[in-house]
Structure formats: structure tokens, C-alpha cells
N, C-alpha and C. Protein backbone atom coordinates (compact mmCIF):
# COMPACT_ATOMS: atom_id res chain seq x y z
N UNK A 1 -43.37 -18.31 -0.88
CA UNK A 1 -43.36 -16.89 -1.19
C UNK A 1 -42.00 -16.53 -1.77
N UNK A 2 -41.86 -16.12 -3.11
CA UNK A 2 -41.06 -15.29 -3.36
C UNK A 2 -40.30 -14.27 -3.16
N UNK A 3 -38.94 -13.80 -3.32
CA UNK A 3 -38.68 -12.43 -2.80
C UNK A 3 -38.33 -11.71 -4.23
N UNK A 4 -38.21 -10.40 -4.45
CA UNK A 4 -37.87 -9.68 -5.50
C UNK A 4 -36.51 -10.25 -6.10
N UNK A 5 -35.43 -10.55 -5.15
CA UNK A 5 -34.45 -11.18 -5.41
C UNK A 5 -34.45 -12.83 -6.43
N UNK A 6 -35.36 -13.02 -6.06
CA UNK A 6 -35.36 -14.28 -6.38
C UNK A 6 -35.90 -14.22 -7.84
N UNK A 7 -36.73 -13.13 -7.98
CA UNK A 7 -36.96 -13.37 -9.33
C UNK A 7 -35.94 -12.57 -10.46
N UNK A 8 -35.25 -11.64 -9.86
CA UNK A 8 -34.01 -11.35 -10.53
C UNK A 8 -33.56 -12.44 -11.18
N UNK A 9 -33.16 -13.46 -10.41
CA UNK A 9 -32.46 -14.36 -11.03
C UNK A 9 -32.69 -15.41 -11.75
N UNK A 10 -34.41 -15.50 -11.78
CA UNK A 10 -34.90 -16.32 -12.58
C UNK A 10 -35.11 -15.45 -13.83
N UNK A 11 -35.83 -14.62 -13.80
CA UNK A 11 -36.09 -13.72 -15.34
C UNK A 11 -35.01 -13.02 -15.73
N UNK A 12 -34.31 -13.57 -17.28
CA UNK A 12 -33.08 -12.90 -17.70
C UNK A 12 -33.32 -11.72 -18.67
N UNK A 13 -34.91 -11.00 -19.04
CA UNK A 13 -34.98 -10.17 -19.54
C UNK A 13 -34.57 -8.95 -19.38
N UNK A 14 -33.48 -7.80 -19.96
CA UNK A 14 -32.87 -7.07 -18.83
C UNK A 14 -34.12 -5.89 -18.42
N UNK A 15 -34.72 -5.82 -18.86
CA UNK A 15 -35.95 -4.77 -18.88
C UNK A 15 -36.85 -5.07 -17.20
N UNK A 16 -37.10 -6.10 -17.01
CA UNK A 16 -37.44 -6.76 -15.97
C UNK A 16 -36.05 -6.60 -15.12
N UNK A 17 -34.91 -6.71 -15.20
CA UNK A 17 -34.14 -6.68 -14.46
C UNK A 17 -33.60 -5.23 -13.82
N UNK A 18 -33.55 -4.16 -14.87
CA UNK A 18 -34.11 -2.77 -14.39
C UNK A 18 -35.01 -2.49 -13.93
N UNK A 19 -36.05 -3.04 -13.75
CA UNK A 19 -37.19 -2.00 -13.01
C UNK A 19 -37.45 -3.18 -11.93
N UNK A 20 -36.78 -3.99 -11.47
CA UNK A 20 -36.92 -5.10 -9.89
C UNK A 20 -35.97 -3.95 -9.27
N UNK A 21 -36.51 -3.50 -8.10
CA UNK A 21 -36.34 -2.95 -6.88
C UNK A 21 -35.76 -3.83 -5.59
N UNK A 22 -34.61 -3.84 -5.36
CA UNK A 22 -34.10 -4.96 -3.87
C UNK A 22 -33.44 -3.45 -2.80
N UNK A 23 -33.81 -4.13 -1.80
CA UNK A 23 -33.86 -2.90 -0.51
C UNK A 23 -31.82 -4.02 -0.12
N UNK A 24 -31.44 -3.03 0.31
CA UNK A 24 -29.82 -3.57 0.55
C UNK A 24 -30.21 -4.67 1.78
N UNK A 25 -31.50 -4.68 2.49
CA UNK A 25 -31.45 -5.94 3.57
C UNK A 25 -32.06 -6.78 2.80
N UNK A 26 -32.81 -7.20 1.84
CA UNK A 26 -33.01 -7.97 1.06
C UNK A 26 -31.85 -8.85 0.51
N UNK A 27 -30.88 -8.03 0.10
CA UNK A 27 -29.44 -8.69 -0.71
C UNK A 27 -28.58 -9.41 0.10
N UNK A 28 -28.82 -7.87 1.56
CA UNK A 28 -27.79 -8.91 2.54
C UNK A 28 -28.79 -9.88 3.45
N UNK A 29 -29.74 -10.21 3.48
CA UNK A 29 -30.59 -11.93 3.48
C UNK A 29 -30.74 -12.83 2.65
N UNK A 30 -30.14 -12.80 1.46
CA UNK A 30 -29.96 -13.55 0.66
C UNK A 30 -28.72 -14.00 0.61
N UNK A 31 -27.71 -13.57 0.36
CA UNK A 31 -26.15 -13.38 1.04
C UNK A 31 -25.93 -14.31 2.11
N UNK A 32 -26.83 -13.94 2.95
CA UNK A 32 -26.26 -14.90 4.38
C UNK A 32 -27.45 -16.10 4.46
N UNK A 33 -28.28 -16.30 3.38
CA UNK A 33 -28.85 -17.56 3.29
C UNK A 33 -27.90 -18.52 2.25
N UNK A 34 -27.86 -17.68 1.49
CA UNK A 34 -26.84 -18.75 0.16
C UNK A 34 -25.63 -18.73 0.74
N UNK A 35 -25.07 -17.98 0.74
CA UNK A 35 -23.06 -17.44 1.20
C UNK A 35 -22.73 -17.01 0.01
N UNK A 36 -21.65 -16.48 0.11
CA UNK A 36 -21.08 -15.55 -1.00
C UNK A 36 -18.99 -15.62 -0.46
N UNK A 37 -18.91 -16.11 -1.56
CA UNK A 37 -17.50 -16.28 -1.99
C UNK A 37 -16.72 -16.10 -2.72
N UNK A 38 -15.68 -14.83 -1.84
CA UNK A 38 -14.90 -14.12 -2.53
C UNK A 38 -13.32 -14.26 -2.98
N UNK A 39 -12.74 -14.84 -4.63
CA UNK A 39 -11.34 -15.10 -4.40
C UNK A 39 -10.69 -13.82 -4.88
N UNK A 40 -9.48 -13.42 -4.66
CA UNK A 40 -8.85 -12.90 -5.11
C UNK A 40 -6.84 -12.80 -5.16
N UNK A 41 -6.34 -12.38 -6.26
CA UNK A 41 -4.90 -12.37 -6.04
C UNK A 41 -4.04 -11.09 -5.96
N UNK A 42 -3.21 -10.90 -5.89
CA UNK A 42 -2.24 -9.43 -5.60
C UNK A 42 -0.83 -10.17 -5.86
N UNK A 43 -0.32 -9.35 -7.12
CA UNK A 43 1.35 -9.61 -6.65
C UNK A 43 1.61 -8.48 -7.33
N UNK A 44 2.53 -7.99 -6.17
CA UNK A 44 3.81 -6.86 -6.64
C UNK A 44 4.88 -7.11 -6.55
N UNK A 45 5.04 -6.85 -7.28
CA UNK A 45 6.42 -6.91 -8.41
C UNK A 45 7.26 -5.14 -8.65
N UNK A 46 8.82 -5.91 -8.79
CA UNK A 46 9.36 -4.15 -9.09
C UNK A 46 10.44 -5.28 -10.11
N UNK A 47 10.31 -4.37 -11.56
CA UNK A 47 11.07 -4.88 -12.78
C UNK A 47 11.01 -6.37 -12.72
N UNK A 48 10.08 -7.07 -12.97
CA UNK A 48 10.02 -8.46 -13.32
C UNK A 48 10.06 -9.21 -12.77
N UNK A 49 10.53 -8.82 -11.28
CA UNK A 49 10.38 -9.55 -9.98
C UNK A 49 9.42 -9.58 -9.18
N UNK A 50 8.74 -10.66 -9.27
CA UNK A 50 7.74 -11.08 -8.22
C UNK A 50 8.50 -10.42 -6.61
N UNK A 51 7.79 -9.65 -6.01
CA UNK A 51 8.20 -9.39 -4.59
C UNK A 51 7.34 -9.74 -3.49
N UNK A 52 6.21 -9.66 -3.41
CA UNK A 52 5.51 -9.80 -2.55
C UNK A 52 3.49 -10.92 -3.58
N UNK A 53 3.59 -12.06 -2.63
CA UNK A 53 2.56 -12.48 -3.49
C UNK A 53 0.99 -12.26 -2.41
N UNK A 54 0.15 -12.00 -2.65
CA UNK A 54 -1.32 -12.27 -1.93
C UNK A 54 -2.30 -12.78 -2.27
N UNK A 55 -2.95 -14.07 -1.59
CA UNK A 55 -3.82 -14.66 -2.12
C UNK A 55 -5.31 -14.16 -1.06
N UNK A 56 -6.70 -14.47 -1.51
CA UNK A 56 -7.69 -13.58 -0.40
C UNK A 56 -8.64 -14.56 -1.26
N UNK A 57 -9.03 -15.25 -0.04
CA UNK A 57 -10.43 -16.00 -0.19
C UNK A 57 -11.04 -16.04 0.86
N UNK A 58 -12.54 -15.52 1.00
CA UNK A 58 -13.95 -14.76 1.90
C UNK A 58 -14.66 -15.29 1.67
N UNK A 59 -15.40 -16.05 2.48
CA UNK A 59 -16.13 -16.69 2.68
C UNK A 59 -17.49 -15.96 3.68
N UNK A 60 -18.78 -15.63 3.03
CA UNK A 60 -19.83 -14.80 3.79
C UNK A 60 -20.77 -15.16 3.72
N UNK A 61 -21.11 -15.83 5.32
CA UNK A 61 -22.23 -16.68 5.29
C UNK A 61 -22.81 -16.22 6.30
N UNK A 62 -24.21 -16.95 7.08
CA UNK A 62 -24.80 -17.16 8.03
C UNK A 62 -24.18 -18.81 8.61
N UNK A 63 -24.14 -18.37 9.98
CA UNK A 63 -23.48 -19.94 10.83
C UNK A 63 -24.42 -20.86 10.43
N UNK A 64 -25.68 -20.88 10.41
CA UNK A 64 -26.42 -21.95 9.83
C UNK A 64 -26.27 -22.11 8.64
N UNK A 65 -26.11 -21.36 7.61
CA UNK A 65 -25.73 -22.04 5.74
C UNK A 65 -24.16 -23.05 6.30
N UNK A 66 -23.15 -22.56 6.98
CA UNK A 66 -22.07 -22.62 6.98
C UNK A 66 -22.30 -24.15 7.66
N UNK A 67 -23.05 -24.09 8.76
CA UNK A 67 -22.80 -25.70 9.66
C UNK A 67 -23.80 -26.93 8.24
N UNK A 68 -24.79 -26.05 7.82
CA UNK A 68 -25.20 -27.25 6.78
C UNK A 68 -24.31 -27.49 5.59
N UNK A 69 -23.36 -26.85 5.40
CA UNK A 69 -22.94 -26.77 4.40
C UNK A 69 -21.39 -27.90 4.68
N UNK A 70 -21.42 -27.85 5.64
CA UNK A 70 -20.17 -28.59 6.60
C UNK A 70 -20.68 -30.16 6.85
N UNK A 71 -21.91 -30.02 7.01
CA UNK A 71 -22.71 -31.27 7.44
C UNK A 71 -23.21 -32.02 6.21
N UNK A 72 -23.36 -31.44 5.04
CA UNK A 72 -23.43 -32.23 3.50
C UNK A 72 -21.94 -32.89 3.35
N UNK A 73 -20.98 -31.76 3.07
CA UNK A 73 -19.61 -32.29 2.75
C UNK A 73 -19.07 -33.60 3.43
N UNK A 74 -19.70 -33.54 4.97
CA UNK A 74 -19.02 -34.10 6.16
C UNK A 74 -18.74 -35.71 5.71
């Protein structure tokens, strides 16, 4: 069985992609079946000087994607 989600991502017509309907627990069950991983950077700076650097990587899973996902790599 299919979910609405799923065919989002198979059909790239955008017309079809406007009128697919996903309920926000749909997205976030898909989310925590696949995982979703977030990088990001931050640096401030005052006149050309690097002052402060931030790096941010999120990792959003379900413990079961996460232990199989541990158990392939392993």
C-alpha cells in the first residue's frame, strides 16, 4: 500500500504535485521511517574577523531506522 507521500516523490509532474494532499502526521511518519538530516554552518565575524564559528548537524530519526541503520554500517 502506498501513501500520498510516496507518490509525491515518484511523480515529478508539478500539477500532480499541487493537488497531493499530506496530513503533517503523514510527513512526520515518513521522517521517522527514512530519517532526515540536517547540516548547517554560522560564523560571525566583526570586520573580517572570523569570531565565533558554528557547525549543526541533526540527525531525525525513529530508534529503529537509527539501530538498522547502525547495524548495515556495523
Amino acid at each position: 500500500m502506498s501513501s500520498p507521500f510516496d507518490q509525491v516523490l515518484i511523480q515529478s509532474d508539478v500539477e500532480q504535485l499541487e493537488q497531493a494532499d499530506l496530513s503533517l502526521l503523514e510527513t512526520l511518519d515518513h521522517v521517522l521511517n527514512r530519517g532526515l538530516v540536517i547540516a548547517g554552518e554560522i560564523t560571525i565575524s566583526v570586520a573580517d574577523i572570523d569570531l565565533i564559528f558554528l557547525g549543526l548537524n541533526v540527525l531525525l530519526s525513529s530508534v529503529e531506522t537509527a539501530n538498522e541503520v547502525i547495524k548495515k554500517r556495523g
